[in-house]
Protein backbone atom coordinates (compact mmCIF):
# COMPACT_ATOMS: atom_id res chain seq x y z
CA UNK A 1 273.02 -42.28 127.52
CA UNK A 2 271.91 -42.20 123.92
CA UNK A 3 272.65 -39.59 121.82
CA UNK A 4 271.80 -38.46 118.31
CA UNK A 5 274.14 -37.03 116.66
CA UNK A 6 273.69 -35.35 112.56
CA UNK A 7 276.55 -34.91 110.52
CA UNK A 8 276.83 -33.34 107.22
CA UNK A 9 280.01 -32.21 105.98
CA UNK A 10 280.85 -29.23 103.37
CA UNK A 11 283.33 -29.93 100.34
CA UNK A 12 284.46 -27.78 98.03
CA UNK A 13 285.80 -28.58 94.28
CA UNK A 14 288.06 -26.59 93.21
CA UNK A 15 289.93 -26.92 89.41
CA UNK A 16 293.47 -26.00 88.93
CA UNK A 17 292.16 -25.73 85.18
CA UNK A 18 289.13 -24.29 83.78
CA UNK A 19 288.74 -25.49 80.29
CA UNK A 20 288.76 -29.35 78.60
CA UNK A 21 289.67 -29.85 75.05
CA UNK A 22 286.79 -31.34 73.15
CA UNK A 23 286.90 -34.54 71.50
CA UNK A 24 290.24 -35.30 73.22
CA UNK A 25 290.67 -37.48 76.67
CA UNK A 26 291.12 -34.94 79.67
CA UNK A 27 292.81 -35.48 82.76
CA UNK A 28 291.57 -32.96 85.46
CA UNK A 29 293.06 -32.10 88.63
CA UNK A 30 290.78 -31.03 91.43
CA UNK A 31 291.52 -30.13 95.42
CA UNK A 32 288.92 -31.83 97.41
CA UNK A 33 288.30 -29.62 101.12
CA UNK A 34 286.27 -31.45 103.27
CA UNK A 35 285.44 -29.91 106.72
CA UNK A 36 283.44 -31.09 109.54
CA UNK A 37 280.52 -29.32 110.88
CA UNK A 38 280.85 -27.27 114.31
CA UNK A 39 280.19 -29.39 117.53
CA UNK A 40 277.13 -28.59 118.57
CA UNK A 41 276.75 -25.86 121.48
CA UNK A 42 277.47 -27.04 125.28
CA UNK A 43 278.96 -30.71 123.32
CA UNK A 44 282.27 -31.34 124.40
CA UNK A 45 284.12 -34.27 122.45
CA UNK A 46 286.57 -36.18 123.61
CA UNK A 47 288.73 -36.88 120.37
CA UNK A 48 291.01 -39.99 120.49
CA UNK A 49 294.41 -39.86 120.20
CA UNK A 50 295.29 -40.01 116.24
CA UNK A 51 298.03 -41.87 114.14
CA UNK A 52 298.17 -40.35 110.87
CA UNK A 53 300.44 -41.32 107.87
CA UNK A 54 301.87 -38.68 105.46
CA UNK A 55 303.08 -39.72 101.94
CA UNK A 56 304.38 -37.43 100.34
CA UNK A 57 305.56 -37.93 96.25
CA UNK A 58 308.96 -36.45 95.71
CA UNK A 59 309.33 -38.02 91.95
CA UNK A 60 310.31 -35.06 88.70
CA UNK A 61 306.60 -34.92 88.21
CA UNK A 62 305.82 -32.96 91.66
CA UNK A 63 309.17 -30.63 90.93
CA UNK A 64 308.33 -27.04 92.01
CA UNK A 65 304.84 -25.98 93.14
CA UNK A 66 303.64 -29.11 93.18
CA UNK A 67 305.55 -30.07 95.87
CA UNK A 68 306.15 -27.02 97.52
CA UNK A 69 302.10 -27.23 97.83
CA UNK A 70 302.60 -30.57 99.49
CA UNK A 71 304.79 -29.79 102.06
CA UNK A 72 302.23 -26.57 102.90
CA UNK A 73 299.80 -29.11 103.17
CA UNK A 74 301.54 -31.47 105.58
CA UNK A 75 302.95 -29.12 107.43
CA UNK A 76 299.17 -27.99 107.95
CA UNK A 77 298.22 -31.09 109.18
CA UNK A 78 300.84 -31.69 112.09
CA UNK A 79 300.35 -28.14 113.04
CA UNK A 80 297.16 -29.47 114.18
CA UNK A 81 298.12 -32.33 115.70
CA UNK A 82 297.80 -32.86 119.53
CA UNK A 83 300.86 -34.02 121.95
CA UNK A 84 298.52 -37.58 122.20
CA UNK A 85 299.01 -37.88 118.41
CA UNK A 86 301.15 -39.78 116.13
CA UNK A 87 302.67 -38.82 112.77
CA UNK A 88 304.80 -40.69 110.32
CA UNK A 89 306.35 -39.47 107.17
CA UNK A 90 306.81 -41.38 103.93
CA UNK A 91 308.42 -40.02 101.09
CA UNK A 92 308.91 -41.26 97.60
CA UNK A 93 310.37 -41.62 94.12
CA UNK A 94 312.42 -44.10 92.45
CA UNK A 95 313.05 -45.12 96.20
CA UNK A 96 310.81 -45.19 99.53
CA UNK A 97 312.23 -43.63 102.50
CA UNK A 98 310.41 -43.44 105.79
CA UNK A 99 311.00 -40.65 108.38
């Protein structure tokens, strides 16, 4: 059976900061969203079974939101895990620990 399949994705930039400082070296921070495109109608995929790896930075520098934003975030993705998949957690700072 051959089958053609398109795929286009949709990916949003968003800035956590609006404005850069001119004349000056500027570091900006940006959330990336990619999402898939809907199956197509009357297509039924078989996903595979997944193994993803979390890492998650737990140094001073992610203190607060920062990592209170990661933890959202990965606690996003396994919510969408399947019973077939497999999830590992890393987390680190002036040590690695794997859970």
């Amino acid at each position: 059976m051959n089958a053609h399949i398109s795929l286009s994705t949709v990916t949003l930039l968003s800035a956590r900061r609006v404005g850069l400082r001119t004349g000056q070296d500027n570091t900006v921070d940006v959330l990336v969203r990619v999402q898939a495109p809907d199956a197509p109608v009357g297509h039924t995929a078989v996903r595979p079974p997944q193994a993803i790896a979390l890492v998650i930075d737990r140094s001073g520098s992610m203190e607060g939101r920062p990592l209170a934003e990661a933890r959202r975030c990965a606690e996003y993705v396994v919510g969408k895990l399947r019973p077939t998949d497999a999830v590992s957690l890393v987390q680190f700072d002036n040590r690695i620990q794997r859970l």
